[in-house]
N, C-alpha and C. Protein backbone atom coordinates (compact mmCIF):
# COMPACT_ATOMS: atom_id res chain seq x y z
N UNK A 1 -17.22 -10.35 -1.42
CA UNK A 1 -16.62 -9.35 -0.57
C UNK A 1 -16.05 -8.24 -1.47
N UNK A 2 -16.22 -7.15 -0.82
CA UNK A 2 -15.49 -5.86 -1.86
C UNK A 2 -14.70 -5.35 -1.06
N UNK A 3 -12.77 -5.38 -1.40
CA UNK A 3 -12.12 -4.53 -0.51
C UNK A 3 -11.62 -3.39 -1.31
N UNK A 4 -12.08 -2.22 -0.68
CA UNK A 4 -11.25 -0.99 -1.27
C UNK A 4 -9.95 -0.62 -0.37
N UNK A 5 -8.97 -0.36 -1.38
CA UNK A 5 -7.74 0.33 -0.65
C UNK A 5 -7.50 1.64 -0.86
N UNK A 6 -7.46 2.69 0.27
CA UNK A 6 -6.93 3.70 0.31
C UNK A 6 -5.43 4.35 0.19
N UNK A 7 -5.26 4.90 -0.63
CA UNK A 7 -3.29 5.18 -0.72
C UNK A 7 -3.55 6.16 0.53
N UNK A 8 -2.80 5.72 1.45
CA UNK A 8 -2.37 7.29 2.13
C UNK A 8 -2.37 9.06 1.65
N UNK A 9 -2.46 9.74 2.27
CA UNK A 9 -2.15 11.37 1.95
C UNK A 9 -0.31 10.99 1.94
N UNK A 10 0.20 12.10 1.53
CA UNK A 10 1.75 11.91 1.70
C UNK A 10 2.34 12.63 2.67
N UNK A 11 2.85 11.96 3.18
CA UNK A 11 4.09 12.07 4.00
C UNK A 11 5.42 12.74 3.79
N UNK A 12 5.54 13.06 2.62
CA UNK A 12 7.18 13.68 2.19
C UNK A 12 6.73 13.80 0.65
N UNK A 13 7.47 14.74 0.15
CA UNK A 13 7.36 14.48 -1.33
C UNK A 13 8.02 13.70 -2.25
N UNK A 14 7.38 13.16 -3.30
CA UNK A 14 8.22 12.57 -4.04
C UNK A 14 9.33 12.34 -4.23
N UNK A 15 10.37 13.32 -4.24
CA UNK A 15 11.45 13.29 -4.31
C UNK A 15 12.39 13.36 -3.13
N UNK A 16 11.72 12.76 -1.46
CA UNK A 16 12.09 12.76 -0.81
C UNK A 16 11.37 11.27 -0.12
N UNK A 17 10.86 10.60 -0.80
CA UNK A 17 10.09 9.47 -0.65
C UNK A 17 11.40 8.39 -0.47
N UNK A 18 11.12 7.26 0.90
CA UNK A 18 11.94 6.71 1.62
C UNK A 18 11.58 5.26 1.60
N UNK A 19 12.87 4.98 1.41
CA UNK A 19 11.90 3.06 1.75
C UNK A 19 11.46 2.75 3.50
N UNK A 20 10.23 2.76 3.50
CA UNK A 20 9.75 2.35 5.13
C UNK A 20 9.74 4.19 5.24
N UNK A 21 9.12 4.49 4.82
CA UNK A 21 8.77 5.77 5.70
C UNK A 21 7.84 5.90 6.30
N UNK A 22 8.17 6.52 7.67
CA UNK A 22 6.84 6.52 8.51
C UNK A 22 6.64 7.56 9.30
N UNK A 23 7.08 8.70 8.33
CA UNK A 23 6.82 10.06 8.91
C UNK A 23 5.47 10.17 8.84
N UNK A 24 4.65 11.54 9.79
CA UNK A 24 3.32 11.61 9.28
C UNK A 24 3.05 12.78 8.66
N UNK A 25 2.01 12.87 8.33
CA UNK A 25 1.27 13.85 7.14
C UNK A 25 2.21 14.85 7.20
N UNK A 26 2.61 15.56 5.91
CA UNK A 26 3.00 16.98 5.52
C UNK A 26 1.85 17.97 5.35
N UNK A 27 2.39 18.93 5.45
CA UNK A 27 1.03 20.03 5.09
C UNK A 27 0.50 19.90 3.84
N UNK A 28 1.20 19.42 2.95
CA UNK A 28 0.43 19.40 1.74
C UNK A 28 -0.34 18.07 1.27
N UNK A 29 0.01 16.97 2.11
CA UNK A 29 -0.61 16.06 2.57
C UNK A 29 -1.94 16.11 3.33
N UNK A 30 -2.31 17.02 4.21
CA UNK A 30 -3.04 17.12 4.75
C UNK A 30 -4.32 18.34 3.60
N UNK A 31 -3.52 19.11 3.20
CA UNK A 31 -4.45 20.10 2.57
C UNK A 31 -5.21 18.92 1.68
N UNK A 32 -4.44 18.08 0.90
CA UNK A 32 -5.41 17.24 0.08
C UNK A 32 -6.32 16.40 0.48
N UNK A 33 -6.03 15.54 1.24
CA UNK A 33 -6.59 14.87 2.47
C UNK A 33 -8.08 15.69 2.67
N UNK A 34 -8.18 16.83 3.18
CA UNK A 34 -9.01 17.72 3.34
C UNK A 34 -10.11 17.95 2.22
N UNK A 35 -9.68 18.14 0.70
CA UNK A 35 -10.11 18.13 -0.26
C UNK A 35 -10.82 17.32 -0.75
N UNK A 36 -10.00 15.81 -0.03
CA UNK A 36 -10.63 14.23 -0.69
C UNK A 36 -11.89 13.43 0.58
N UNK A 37 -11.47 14.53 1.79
CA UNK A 37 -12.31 13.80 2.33
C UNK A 37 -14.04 13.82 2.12
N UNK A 38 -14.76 14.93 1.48
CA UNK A 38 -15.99 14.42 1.32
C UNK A 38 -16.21 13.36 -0.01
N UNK A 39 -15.47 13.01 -0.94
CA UNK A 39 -15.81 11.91 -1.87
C UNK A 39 -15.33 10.39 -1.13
N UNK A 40 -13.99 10.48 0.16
CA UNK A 40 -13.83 9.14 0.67
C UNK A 40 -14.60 8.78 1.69
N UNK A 41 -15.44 10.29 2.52
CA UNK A 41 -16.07 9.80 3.78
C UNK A 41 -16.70 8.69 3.02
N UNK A 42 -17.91 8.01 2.30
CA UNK A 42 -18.91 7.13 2.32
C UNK A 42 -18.14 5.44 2.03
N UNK A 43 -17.24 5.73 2.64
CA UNK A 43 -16.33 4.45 2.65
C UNK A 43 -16.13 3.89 4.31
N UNK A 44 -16.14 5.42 5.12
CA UNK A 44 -16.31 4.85 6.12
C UNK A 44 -17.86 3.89 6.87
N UNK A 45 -18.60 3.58 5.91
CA UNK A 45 -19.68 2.80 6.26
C UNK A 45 -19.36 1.31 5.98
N UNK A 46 -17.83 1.03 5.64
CA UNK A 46 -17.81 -0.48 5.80
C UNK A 46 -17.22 -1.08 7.01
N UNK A 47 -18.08 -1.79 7.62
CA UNK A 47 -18.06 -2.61 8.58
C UNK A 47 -16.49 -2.64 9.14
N UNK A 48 -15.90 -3.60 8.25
CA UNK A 48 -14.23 -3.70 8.58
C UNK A 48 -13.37 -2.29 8.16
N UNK A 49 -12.63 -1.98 8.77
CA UNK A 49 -11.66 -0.98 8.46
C UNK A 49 -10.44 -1.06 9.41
N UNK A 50 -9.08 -0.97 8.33
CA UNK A 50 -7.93 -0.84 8.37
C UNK A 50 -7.45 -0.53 7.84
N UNK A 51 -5.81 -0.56 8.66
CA UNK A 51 -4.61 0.56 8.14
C UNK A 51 -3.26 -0.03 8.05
N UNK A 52 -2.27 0.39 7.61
CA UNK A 52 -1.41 -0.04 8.03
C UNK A 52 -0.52 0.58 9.29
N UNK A 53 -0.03 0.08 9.53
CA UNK A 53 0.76 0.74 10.91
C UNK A 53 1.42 2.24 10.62
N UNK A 54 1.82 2.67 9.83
CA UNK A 54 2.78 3.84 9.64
C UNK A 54 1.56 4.94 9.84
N UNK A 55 2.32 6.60 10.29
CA UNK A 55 1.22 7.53 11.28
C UNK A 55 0.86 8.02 9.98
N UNK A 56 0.88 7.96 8.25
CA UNK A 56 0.60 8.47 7.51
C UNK A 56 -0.75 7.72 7.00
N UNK A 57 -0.47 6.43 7.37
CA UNK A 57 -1.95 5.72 6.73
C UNK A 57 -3.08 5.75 8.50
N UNK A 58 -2.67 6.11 9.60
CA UNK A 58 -3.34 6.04 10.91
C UNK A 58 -3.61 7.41 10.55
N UNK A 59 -3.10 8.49 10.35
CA UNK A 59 -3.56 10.11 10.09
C UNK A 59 -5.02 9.68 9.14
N UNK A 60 -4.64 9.45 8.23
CA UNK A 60 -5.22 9.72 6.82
C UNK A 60 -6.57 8.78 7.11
N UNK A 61 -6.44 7.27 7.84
CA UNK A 61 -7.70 6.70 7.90
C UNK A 61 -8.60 7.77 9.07
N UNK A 62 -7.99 8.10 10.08
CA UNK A 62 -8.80 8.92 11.13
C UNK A 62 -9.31 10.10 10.85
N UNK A 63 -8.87 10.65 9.68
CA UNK A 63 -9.45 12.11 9.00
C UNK A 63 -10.77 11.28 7.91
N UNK A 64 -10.60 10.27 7.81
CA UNK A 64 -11.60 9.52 7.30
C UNK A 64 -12.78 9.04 7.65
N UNK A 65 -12.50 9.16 9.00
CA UNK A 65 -13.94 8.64 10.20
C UNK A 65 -13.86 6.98 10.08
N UNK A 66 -12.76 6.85 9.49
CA UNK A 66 -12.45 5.16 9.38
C UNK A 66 -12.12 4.28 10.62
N UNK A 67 -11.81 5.14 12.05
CA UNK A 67 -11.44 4.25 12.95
C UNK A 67 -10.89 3.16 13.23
N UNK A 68 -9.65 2.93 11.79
CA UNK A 68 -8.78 1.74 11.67
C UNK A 68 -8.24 1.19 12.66
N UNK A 69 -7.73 -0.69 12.17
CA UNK A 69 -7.39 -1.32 13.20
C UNK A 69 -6.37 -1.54 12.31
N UNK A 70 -5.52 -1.52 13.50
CA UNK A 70 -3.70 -1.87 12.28
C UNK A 70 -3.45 -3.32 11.91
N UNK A 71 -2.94 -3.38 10.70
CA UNK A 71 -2.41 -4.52 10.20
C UNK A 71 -1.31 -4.53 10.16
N UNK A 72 -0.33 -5.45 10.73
CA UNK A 72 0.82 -5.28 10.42
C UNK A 72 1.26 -6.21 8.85
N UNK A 73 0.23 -7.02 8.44
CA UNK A 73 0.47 -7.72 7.15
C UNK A 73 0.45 -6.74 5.52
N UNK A 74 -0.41 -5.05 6.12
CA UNK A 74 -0.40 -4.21 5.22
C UNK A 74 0.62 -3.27 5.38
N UNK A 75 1.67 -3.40 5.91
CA UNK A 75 2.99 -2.80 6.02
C UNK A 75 3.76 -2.56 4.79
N UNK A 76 4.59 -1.73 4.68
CA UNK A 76 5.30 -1.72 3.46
C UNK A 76 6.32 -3.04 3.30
N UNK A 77 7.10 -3.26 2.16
CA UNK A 77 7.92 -4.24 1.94
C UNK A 77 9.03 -3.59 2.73
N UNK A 78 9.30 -4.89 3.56
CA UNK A 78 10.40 -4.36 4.40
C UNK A 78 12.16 -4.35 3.28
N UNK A 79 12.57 -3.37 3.48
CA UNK A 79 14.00 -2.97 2.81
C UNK A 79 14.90 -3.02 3.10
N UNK A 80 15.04 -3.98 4.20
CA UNK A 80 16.28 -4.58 4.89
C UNK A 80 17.34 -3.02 5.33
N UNK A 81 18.28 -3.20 4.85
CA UNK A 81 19.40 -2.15 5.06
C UNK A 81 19.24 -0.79 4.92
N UNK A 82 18.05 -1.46 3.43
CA UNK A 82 18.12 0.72 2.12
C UNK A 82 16.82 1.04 2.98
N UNK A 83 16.36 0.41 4.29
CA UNK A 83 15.31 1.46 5.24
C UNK A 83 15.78 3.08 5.42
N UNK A 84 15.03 3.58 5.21
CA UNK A 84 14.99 5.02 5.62
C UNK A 84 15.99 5.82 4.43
N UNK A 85 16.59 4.86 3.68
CA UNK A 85 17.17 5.80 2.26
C UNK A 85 16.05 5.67 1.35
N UNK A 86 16.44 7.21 0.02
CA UNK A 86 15.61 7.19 -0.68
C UNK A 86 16.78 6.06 -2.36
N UNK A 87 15.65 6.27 -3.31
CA UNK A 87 16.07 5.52 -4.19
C UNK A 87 17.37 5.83 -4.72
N UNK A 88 17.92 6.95 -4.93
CA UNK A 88 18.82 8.00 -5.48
C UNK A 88 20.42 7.46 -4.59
N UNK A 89 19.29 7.45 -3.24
CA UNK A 89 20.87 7.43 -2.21
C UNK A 89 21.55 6.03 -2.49
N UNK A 90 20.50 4.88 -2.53
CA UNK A 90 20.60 3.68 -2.60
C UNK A 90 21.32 3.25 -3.76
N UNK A 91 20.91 3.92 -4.96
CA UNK A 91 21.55 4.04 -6.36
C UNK A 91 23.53 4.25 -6.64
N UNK A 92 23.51 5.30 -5.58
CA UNK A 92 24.85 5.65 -5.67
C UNK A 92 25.50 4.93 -4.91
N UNK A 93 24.88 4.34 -3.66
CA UNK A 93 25.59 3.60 -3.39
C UNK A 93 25.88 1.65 -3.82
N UNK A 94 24.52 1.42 -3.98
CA UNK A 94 25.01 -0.25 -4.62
C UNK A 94 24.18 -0.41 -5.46
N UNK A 95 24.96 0.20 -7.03
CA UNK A 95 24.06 0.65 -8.31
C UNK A 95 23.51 -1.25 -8.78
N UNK A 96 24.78 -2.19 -8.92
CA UNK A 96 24.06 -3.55 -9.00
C UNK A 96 23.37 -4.26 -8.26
N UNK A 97 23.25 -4.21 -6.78
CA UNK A 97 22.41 -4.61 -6.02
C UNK A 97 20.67 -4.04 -6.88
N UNK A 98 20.75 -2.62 -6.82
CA UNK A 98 19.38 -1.95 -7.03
C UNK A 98 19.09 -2.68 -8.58
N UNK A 99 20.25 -2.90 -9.79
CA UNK A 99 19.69 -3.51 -10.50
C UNK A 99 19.18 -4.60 -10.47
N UNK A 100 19.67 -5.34 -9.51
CA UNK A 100 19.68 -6.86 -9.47
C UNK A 100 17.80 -6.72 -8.69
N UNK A 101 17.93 -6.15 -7.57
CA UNK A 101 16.44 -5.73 -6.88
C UNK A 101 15.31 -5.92 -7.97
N UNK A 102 15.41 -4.96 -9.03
CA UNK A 102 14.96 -4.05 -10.20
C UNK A 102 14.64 -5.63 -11.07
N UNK A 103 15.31 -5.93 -11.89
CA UNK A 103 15.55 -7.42 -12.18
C UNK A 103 14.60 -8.59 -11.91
N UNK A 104 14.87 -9.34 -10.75
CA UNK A 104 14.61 -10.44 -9.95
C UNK A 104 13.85 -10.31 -8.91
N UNK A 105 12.00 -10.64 -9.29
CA UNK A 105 11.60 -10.53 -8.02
C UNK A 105 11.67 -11.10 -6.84
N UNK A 106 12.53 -12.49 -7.40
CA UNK A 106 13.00 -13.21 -5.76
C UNK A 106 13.95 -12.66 -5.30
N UNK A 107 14.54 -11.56 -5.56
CA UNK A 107 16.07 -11.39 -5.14
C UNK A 107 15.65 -10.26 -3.95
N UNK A 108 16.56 -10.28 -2.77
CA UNK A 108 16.46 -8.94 -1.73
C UNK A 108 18.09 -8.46 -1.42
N UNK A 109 18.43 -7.87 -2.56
CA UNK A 109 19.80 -7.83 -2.04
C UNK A 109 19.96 -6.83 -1.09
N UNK A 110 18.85 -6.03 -0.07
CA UNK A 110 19.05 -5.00 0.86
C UNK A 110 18.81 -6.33 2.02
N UNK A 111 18.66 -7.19 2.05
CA UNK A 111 18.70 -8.32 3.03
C UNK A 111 17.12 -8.06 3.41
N UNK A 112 16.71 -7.51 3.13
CA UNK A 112 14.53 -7.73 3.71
C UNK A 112 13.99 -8.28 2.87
N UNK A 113 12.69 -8.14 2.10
CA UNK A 113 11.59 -9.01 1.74
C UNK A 113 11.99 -8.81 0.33
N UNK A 114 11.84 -10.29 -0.79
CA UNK A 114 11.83 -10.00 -2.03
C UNK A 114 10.55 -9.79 -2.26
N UNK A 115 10.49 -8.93 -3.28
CA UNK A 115 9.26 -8.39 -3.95
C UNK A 115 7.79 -9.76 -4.29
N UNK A 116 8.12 -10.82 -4.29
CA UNK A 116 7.10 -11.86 -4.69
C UNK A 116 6.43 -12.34 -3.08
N UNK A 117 7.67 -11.99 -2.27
CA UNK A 117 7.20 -12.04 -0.69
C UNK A 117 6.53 -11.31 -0.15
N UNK A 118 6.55 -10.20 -0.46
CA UNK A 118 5.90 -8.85 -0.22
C UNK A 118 4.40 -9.05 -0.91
N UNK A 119 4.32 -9.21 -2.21
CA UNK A 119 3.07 -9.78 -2.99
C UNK A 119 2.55 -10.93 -2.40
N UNK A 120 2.92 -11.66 -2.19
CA UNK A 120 1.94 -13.13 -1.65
C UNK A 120 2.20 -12.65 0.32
N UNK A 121 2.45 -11.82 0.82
CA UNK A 121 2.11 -11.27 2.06
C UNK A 121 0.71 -10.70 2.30
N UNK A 122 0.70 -9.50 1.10
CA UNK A 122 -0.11 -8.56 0.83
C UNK A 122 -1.88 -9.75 0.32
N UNK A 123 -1.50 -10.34 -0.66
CA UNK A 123 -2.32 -11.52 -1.08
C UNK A 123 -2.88 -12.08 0.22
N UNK A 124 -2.03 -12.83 0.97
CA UNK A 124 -2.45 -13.55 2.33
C UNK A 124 -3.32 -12.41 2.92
N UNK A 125 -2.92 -11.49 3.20
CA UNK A 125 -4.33 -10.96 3.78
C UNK A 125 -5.53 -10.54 3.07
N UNK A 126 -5.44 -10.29 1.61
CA UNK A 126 -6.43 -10.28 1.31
C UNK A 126 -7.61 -11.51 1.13
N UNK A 127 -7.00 -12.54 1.30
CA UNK A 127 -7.49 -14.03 1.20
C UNK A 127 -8.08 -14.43 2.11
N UNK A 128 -7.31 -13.90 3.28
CA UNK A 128 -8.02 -14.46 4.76
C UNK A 128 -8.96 -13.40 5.78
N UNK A 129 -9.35 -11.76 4.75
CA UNK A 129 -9.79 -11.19 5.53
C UNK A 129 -11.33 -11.46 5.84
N UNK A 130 -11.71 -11.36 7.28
CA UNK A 130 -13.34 -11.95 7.23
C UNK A 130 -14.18 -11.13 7.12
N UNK A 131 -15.11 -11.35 6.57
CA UNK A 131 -16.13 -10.42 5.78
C UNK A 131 -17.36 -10.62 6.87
N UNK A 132 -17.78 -9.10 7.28
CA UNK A 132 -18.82 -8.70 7.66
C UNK A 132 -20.31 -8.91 7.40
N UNK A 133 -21.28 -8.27 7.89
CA UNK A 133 -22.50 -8.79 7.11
C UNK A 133 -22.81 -7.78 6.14
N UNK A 134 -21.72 -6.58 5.85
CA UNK A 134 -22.12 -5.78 4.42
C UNK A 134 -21.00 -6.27 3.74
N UNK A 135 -20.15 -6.85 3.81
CA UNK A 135 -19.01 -7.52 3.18
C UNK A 135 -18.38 -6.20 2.09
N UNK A 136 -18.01 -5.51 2.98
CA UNK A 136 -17.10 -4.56 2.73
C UNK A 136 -16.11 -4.64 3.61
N UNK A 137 -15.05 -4.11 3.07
CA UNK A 137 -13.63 -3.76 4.01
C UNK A 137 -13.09 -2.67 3.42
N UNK A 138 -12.24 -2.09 4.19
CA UNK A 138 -11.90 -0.88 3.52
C UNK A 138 -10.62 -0.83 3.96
N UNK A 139 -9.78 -0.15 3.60
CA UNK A 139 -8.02 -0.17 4.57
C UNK A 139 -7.03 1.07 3.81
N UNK A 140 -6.74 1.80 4.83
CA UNK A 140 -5.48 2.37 4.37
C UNK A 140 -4.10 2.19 4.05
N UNK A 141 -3.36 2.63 3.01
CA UNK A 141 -1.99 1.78 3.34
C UNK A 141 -1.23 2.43 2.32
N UNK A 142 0.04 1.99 2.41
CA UNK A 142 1.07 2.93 1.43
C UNK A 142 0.81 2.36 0.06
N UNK A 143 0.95 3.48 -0.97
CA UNK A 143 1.06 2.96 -2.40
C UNK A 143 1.68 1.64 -2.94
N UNK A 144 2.63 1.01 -2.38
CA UNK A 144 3.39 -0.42 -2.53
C UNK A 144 2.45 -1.23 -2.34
N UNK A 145 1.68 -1.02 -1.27
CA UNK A 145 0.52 -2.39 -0.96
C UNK A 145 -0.21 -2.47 -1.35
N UNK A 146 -0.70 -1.14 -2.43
CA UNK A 146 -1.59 -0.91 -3.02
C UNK A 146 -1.40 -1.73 -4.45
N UNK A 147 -0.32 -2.09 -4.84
CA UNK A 147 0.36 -2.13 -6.03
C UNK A 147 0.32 -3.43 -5.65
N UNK A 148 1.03 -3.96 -4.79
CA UNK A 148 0.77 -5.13 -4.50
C UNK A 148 -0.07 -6.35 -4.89
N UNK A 149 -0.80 -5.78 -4.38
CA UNK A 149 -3.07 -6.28 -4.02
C UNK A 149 -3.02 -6.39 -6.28
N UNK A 150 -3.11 -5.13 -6.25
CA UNK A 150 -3.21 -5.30 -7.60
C UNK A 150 -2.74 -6.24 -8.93
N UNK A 151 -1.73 -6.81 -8.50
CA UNK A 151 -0.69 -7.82 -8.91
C UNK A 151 -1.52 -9.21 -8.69
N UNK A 152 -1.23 -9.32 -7.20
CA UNK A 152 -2.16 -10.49 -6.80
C UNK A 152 -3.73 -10.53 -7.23
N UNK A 153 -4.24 -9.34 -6.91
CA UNK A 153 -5.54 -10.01 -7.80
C UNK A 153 -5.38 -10.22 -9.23
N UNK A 154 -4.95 -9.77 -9.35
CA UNK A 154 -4.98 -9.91 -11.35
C UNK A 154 -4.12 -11.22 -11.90
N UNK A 155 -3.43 -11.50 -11.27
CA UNK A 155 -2.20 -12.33 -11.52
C UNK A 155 -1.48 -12.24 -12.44
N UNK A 156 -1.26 -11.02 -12.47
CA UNK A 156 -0.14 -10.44 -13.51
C UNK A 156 1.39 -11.27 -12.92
N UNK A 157 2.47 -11.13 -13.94
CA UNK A 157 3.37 -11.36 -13.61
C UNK A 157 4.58 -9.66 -12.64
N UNK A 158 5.03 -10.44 -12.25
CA UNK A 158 5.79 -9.62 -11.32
C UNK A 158 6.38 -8.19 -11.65
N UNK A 159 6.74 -8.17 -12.81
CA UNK A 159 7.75 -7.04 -13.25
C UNK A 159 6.62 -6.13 -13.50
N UNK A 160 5.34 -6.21 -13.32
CA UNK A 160 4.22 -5.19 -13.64
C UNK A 160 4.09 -4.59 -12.78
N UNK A 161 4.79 -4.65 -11.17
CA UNK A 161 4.74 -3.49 -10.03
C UNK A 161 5.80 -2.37 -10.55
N UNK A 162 6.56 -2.49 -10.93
CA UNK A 162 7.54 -1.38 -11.45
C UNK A 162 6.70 -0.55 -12.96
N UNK A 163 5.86 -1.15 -13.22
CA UNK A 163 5.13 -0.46 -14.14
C UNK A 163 3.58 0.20 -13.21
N UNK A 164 3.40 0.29 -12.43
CA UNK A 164 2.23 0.62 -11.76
C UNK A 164 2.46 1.83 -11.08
N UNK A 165 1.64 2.82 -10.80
CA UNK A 165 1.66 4.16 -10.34
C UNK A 165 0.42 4.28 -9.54
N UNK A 166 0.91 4.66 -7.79
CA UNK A 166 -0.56 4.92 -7.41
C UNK A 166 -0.14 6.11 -6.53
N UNK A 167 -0.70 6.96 -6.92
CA UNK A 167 -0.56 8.21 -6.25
C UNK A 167 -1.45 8.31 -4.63
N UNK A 168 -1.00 9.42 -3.94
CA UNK A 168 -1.65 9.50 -2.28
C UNK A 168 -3.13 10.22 -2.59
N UNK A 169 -3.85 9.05 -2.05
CA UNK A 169 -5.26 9.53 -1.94
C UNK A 169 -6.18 8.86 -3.51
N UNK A 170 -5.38 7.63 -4.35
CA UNK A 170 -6.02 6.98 -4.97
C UNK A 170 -6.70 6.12 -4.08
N UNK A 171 -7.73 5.27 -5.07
CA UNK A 171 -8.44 4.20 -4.39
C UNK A 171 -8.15 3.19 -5.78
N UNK A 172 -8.12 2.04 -5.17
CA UNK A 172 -8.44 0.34 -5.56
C UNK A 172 -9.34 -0.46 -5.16
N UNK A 173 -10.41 -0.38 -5.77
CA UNK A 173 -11.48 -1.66 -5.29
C UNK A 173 -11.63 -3.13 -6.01
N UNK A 174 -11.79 -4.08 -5.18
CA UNK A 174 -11.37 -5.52 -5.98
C UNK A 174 -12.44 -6.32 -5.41
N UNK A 175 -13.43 -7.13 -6.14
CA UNK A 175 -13.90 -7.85 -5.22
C UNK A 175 -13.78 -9.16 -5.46
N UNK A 176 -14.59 -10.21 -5.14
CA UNK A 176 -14.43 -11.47 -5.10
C UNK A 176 -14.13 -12.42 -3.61
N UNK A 177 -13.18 -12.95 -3.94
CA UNK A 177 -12.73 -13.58 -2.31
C UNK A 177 -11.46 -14.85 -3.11
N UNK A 178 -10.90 -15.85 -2.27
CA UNK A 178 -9.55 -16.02 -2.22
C UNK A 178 -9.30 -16.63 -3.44
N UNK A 179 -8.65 -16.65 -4.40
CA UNK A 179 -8.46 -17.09 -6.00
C UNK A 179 -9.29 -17.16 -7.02
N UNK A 180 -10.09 -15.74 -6.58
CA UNK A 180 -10.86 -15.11 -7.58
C UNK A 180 -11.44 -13.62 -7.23
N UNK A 181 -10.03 -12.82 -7.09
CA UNK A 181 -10.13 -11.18 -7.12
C UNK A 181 -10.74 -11.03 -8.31
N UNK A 182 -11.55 -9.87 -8.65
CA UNK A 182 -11.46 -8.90 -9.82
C UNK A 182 -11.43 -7.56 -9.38
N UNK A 183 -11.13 -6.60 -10.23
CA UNK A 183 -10.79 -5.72 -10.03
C UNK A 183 -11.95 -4.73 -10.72
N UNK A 184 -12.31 -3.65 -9.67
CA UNK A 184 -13.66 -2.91 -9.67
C UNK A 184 -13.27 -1.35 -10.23
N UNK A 185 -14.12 -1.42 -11.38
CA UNK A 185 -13.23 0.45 -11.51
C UNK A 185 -14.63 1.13 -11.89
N UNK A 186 -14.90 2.45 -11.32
CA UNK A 186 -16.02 3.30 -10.60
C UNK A 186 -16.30 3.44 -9.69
């Protein structure tokens, strides 16, 4: 099976980037989007396609001709409390909590998902998704899940999501099937 993941177009900029955001496309989100869509259309020829629930990865798959079906298992890591703050705000307000976050991937001191939960979430669906007769899948979803997937297939250790960068409108392709991802680059 080969699943590629789509990062979303963005939703806000960087420096206004939210835990659980689920605003949809910005204009400059969309201008790129626009740009990327003739190298991502030939993705919409896999059989399975999905998204995650938020209107930035439902925008971005439907400008895709992807006709996604939502997952709620490709959701972002839920952030308990620091929902809808950005990192900065969260910082000033409970600077050891965010270290401790930062730290310990079992730890959730915003009371939502620890980071290894979020990873073996993200994992579970890639394990159990059913493969078509071109055994492709394809899915949109926020950069975290993207980062995610990546972790779990590789079986890196944990503290390597804080080292990972996936910008809006990368791709990740991995194939294999359940405890034996690899990871596809071209």
């Amino acid at each position: 099976m080969l699943v590629t993941l789509i990062a979303a177009a963005r939703g806000s900029s960087l420096l206004d980037a939210r835990f659980g955001d689920d605003r949809p496309l910005d204009v400059a989100g969309w201008q790129a989007l626009e740009r990327a869509v003739p190298a991502l259309l030939p993705l919409a020829a896999a059989e399975l396609r999905y998204c995650s629930p938020t209107a930035s990865s439902r925008q971005t798959g439907v400008a895709l001709g992807l006709a996604p079906l939502s997952q709620l298992a490709l959701r972002d890591c839920d952030m308990g409390r620091w929902q809808g703050m950005t990192l900065q705000e969260v910082t000033l307000r409970e600077p050891q909590a965010v270290e401790a976050w930062l730290a310990d991937p079992r730890s959730a001191p915003h009371g939502g998902e620890p980071l290894l939960a979020f990873v073996s979430r993200v994992g579970g669906w890639l394990d159990t998704r059913p493969v078509g007769e071109d055994g492709r899948v394809v899915a949109v979803t926020e950069p975290s899940v993207i980062r995610a997937a990546l972790l779990y297939a590789l079986r890196v250790p944990p503290h390597a999501y804080w080292r990972t960068e996936v910008h809006p409108l990368s791709v990740l392709s991995i194939s294999g099937g359940p405890g034996r991802w690899s990871l596809r680059v071209g």
